[in-house]
Protein backbone atom coordinates (compact mmCIF):
# COMPACT_ATOMS: atom_id res chain seq x y z
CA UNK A 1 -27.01 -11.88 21.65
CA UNK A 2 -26.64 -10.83 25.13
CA UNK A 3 -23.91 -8.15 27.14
CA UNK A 4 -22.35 -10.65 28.30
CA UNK A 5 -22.23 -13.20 25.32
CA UNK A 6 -20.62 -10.15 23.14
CA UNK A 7 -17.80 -9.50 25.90
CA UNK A 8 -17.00 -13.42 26.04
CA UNK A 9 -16.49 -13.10 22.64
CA UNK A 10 -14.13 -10.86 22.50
CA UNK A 11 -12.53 -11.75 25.47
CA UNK A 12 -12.23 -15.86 24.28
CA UNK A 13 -8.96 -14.77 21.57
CA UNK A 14 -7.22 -11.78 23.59
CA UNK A 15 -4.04 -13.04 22.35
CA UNK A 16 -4.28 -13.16 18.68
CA UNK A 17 -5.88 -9.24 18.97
CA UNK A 18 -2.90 -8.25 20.69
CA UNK A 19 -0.31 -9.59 19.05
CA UNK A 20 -1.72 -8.26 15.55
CA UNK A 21 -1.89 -5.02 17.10
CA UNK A 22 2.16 -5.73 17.21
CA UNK A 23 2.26 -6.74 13.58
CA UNK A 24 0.57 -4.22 12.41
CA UNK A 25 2.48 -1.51 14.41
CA UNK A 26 5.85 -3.21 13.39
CA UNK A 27 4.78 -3.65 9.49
CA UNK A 28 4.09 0.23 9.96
CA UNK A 29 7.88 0.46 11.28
CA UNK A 30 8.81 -1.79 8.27
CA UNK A 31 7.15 0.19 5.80
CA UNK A 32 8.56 3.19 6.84
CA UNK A 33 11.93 2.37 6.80
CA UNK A 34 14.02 4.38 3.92
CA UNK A 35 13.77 1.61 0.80
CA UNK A 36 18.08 2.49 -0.33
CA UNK A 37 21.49 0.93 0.17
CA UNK A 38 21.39 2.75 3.24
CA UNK A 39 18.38 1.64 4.54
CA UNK A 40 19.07 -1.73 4.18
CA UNK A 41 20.63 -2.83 7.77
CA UNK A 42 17.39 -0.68 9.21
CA UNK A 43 15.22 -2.46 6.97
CA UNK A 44 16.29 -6.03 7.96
CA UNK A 45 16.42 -4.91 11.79
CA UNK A 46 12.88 -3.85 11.32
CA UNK A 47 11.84 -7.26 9.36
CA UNK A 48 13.47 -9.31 12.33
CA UNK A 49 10.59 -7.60 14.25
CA UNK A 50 7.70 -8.33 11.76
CA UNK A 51 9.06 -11.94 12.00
CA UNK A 52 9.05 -12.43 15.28
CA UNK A 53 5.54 -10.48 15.75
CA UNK A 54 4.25 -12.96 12.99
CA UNK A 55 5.66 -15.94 15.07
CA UNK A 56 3.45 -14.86 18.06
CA UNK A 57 0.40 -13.62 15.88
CA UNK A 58 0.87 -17.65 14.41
CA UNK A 59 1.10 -19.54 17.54
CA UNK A 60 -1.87 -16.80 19.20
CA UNK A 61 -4.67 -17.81 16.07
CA UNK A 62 -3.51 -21.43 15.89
CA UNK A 63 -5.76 -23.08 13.04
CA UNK A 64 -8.26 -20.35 13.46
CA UNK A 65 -6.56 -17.92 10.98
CA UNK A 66 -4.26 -20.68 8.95
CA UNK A 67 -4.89 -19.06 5.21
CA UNK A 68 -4.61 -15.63 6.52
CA UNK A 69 -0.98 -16.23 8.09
CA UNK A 70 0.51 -18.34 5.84
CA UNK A 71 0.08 -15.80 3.36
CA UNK A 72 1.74 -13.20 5.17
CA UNK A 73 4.92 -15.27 6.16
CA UNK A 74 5.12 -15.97 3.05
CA UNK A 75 4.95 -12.50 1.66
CA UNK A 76 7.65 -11.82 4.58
CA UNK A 77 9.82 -14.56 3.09
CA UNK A 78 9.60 -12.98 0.00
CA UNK A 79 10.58 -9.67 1.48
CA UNK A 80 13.71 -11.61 3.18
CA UNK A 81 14.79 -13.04 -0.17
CA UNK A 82 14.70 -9.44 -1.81
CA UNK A 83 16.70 -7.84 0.79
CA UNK A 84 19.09 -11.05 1.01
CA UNK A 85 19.64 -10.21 -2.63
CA UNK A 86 19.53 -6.53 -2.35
CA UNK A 87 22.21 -6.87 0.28
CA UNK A 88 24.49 -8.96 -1.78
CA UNK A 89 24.19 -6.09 -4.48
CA UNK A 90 22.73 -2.94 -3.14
CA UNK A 91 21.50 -1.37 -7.17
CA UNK A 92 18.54 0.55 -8.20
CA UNK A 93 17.69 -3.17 -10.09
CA UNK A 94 17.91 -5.09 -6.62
CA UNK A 95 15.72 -2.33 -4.23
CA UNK A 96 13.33 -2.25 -6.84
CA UNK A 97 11.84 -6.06 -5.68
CA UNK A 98 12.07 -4.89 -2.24
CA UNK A 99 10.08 -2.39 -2.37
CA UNK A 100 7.51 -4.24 -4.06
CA UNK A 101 8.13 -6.91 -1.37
CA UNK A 102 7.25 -4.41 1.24
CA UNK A 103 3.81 -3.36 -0.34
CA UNK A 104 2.98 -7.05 -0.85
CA UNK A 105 3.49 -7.87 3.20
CA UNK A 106 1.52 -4.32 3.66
CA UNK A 107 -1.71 -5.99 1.43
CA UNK A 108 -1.37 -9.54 3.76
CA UNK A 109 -1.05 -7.31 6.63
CA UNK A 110 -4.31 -5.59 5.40
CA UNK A 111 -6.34 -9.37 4.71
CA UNK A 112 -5.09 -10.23 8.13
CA UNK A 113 -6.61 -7.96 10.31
CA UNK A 114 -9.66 -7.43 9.54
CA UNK A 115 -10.19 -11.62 9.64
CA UNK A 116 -9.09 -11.24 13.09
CA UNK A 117 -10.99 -8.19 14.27
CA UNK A 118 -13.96 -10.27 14.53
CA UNK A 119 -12.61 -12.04 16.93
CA UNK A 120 -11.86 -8.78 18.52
């Protein structure tokens, strides 16, 4: 494979490496957000981000990385649900879920990127 044939490819999906560069960086934010009844406004501010990140990272891959998003949005629903409920009835019994929310959209977050980095 040629210079030039290895730039094009990374150059042909500049998009979808960018904008999981944002997801990652805002699951970071997400995951280091204080998991207690105190933390829970921060934590849903923060999850509005790794929404809308996954939004763009979704409409950047198109098809290309289908399996690989839809399992992280729906590891972020998931998350949303648990801090809905959490919310509702901030207890030791309702953060627990949450927190193992937030490690299960860090491990999609982890399949995700390294399917895209080859496009990278």
């Amino acid at each position: 494979m040629s210079a030039s044939t290895l730039a094009s490819c990374g150059s042909d999906d500049p998009a979808v490496c960018s904008s999981v560069d944002a997801l990652q960086s805002s699951v970071a934010n997400l995951k280091d957000t204080p998991l207690d009844k105190n933390g829970l406004s921060a934590l849903e501010s923060s999850l509005e981000e790794v929404g809308a990140d996954a939004k763009q990272v979704r409409t950047d891959a198109g098809q290309q990385y289908e399996s690989q998003v839809t399992a992280f949005t729906s590891s972020v629903s998931t998350l949303e649900a648990s801090v809905e409920a959490a919310k509702a009835a901030p207890s030791a019994a309702t953060l627990k879920p949450v927190a193992t929310a937030v490690a299960g959209v860090g491990s999609e977050i982890s399949a995700l990127q390294p399917a895209v980095s080859n496009a990278c």
